[in-house]
Protein backbone atom coordinates (compact mmCIF):
# COMPACT_ATOMS: atom_id res chain seq x y z
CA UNK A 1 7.33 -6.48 15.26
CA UNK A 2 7.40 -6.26 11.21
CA UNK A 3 8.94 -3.22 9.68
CA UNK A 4 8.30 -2.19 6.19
CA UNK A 5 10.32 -0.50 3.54
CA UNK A 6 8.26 0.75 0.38
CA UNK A 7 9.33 2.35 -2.57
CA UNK A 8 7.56 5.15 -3.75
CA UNK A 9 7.63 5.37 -7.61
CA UNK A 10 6.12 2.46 -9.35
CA UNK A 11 5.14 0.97 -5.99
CA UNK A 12 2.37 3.58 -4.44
CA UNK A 13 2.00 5.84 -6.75
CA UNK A 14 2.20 5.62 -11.01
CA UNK A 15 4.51 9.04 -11.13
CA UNK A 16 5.38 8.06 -15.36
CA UNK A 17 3.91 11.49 -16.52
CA UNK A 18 5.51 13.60 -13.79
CA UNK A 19 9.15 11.72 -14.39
CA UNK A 20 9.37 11.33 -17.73
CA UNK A 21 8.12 14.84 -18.24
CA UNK A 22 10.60 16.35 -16.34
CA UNK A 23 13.48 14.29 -18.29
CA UNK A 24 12.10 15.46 -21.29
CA UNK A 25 12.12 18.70 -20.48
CA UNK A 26 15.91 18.75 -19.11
CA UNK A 27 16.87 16.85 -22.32
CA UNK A 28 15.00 19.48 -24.68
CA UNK A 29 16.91 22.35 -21.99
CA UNK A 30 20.18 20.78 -23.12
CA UNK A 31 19.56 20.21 -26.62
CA UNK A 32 19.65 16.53 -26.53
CA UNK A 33 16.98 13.67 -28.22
CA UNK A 34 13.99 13.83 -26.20
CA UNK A 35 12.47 10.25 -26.36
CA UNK A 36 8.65 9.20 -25.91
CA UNK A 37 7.36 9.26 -22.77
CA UNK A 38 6.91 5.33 -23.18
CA UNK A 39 10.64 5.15 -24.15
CA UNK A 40 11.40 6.25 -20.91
CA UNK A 41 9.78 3.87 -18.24
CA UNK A 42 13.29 2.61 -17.42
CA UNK A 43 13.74 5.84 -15.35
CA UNK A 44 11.30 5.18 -12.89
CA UNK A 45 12.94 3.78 -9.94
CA UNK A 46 16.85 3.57 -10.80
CA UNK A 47 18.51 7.27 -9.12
CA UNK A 48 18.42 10.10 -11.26
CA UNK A 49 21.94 10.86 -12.03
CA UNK A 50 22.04 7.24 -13.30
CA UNK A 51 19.02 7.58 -15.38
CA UNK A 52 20.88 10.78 -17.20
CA UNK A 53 24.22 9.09 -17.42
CA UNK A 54 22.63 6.63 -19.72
CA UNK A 55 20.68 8.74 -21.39
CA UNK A 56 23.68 12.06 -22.29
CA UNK A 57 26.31 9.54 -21.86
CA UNK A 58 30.21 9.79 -21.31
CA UNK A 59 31.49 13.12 -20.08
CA UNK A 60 27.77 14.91 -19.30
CA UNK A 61 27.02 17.50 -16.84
CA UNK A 62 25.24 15.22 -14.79
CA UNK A 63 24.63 17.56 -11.84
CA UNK A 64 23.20 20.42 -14.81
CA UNK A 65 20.70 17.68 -15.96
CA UNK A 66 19.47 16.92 -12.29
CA UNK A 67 19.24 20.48 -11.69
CA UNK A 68 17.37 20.85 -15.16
CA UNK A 69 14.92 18.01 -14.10
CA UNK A 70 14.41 19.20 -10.78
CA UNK A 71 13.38 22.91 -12.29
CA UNK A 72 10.42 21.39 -13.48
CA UNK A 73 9.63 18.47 -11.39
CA UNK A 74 9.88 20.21 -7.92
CA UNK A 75 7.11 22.81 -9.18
CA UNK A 76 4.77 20.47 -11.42
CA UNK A 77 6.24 17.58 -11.70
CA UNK A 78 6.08 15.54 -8.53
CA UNK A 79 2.27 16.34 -8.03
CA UNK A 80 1.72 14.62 -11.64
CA UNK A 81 0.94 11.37 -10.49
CA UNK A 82 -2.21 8.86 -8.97
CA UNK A 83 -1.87 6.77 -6.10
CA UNK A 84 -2.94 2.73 -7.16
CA UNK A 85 -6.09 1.28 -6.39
CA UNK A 86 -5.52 -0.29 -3.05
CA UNK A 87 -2.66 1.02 -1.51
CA UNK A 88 -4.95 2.77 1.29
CA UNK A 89 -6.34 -0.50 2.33
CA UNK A 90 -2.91 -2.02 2.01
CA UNK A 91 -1.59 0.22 4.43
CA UNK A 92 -4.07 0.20 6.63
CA UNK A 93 -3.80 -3.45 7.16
CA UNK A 94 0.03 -3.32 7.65
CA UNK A 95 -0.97 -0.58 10.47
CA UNK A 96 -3.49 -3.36 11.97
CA UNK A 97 -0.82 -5.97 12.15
CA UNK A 98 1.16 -3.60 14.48
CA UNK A 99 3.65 -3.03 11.74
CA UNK A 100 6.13 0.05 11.68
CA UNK A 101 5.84 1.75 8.09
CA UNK A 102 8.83 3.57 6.45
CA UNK A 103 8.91 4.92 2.87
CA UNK A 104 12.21 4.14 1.39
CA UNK A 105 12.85 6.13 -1.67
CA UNK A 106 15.39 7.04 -3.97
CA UNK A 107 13.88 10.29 -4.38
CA UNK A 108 15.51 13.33 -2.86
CA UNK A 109 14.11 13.14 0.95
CA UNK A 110 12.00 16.63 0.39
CA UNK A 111 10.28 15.53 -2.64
CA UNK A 112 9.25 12.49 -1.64
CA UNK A 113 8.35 14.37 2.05
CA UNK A 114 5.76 16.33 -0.52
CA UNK A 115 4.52 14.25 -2.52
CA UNK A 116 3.08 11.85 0.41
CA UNK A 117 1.74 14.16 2.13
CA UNK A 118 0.13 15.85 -0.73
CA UNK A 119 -1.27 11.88 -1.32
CA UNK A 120 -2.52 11.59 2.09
CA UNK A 121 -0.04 8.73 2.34
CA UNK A 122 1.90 10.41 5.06
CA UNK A 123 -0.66 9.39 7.84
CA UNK A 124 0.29 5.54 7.37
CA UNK A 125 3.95 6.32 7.61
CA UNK A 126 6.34 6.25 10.78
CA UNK A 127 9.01 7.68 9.14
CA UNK A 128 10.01 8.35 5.47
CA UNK A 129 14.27 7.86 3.87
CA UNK A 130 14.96 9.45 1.12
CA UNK A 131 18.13 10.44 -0.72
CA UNK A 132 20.64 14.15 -0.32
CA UNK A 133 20.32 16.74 -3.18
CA UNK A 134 23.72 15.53 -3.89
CA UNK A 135 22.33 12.09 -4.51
CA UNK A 136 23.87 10.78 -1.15
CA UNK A 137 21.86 7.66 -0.02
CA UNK A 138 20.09 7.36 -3.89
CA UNK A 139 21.19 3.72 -4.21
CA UNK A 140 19.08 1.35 -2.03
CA UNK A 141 21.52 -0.41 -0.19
CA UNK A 142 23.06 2.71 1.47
CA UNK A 143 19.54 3.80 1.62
CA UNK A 144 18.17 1.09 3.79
CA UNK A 145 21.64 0.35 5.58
CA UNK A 146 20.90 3.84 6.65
CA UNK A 147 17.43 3.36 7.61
CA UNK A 148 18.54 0.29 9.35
CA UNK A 149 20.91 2.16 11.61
CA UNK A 150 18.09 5.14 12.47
CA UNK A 151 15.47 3.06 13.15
CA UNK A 152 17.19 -0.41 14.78
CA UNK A 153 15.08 -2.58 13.44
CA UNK A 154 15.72 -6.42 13.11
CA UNK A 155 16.93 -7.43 9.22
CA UNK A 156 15.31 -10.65 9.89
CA UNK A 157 11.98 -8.97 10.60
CA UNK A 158 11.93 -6.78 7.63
CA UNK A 159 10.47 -6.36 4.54
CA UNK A 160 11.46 -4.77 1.14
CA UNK A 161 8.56 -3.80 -0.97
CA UNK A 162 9.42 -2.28 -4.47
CA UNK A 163 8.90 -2.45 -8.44
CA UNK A 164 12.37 -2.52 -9.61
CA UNK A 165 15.71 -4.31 -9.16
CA UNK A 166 17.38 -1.47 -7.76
CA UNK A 167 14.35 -2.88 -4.27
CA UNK A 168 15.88 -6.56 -4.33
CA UNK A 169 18.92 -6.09 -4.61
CA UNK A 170 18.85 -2.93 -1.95
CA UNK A 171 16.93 -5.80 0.46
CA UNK A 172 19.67 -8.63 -0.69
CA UNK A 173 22.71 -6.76 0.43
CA UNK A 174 21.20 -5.94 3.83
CA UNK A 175 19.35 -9.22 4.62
CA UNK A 176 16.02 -7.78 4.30
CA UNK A 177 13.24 -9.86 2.97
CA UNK A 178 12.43 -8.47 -0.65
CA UNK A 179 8.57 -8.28 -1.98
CA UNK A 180 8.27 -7.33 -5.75
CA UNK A 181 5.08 -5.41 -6.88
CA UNK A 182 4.23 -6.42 -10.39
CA UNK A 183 1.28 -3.46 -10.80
CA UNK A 184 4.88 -1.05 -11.03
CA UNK A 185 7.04 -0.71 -14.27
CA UNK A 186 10.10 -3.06 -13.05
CA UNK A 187 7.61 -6.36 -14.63
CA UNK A 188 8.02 -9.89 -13.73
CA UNK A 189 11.01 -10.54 -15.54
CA UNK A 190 12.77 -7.82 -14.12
CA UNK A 191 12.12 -8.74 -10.72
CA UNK A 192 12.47 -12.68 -11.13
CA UNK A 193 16.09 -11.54 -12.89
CA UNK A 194 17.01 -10.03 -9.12
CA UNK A 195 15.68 -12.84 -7.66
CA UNK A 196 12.82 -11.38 -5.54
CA UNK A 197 11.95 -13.66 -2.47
CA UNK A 198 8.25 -13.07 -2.78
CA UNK A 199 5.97 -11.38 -5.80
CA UNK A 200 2.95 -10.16 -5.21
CA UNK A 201 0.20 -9.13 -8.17
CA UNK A 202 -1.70 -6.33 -6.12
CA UNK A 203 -1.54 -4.50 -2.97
CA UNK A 204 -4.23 -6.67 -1.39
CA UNK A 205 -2.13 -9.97 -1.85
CA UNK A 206 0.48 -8.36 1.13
CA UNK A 207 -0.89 -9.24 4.33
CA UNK A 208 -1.70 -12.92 3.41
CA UNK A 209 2.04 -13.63 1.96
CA UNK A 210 3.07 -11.68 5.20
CA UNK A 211 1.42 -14.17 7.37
CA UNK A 212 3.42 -16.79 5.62
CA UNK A 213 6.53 -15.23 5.68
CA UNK A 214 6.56 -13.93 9.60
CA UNK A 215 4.61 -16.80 10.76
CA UNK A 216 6.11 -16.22 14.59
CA UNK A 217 4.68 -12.83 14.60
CA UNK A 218 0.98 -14.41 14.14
CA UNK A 219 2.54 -16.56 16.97
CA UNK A 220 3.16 -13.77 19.31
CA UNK A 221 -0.33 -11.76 18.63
């Protein structure tokens, strides 16, 4: 049986506006530049303390930034986004192959917990990972080490699908096959960079470069 792991910014939903939003308005809260929204599609995917620590620098309250950002985003921000064009169907094919779902986000566990099932994406899923308030788990390999453990799946029978490094190299360091999505922010180069396994150009293009990739589980159907 395949398992998936799919990010959820930049991968099934376009969340820019809610993200970068809320950074702005921590940033304005603290009295630092605010850039353009555009300025900041590096932040979506990489952990949020990490986003801030680049963006305050050396010796910033990182944890009153998060908190600053999550003021906003955990009332309006984490509802500003759209779902892309076919992720339903995409999702409803990996459910006809027999495979388990899991989200695997960076995102704190009860945001992300909202935010699919505000989508409607939550019916797909089998389970959902996300990170601690206190960021615990916010770095993909820990993340999907973790979701490794809980759910005993097979490495070798996994799949990684996400939009920025932060997925591959998360999949690399625990064996999991990684799948970049070039409709998210992370781009081509990004994701060639990391050395992606597979990259796939929209949501429909899964299953078939599944069927090539786990050819012994069209075997065994």
């Amino acid at each position: 049986m395949i398992t998936a792991f799919i990010d959820l910014d930049g991968t099934l939903i376009d969340s820019k506006i809610g993200i970068t939003s809320s950074i702005q308005y921590a940033l304005k809260k603290l009295g630092a530049d605010v850039p353009h929204e555009d300025d900041l599609e590096w932040c979506l995917g990489p952990p949020i303390r990490e986003n801030f620590s680049v963006l305050l620098g050396e010796g910033a309250d990182l944890e009153e930034a998060v908190d600053l950002y999550r003021e906003r985003f955990s009332e309006i921000g984490k509802f500003e986004a759209d779902v892309y064009d076919g992720i339903g169907e995409m999702l409803m094919d990996l459910q006809e192959m027999g495979a388990r779902i899991y989200l695997a986000t960076s995102k704190m566990q009860e945001h992300a917990q909202d935010i699919v099932e505000h989508f409607g994406i939550h019916a797909y899923l089998d389970g959902l990972f996300g990170s601690e308030p206190d960021g615990e788990r916010s770095d993909k390999t820990s993340l999907l080490q973790f979701a490794l453990e809980e759910t005993g799946a097979d490495p070798a029978k996994c799949f990684m699908l996400g939009d920025r490094r932060h997925d591959v190299f998360g999949a690399k360091n625990n064996d999991i096959l990684s799948i970049g999505a070039l409709w998210g922010y992370g781009g081509p180069e990004e994701l060639r960079e990391a050395e992606a396994d597979l990259l796939i150009g929209a949501p429909e293009e899964l299953t078939e470069v599944l069927a090539d990739a786990f050819p012994e589980e069209d075997e065994e159907e």
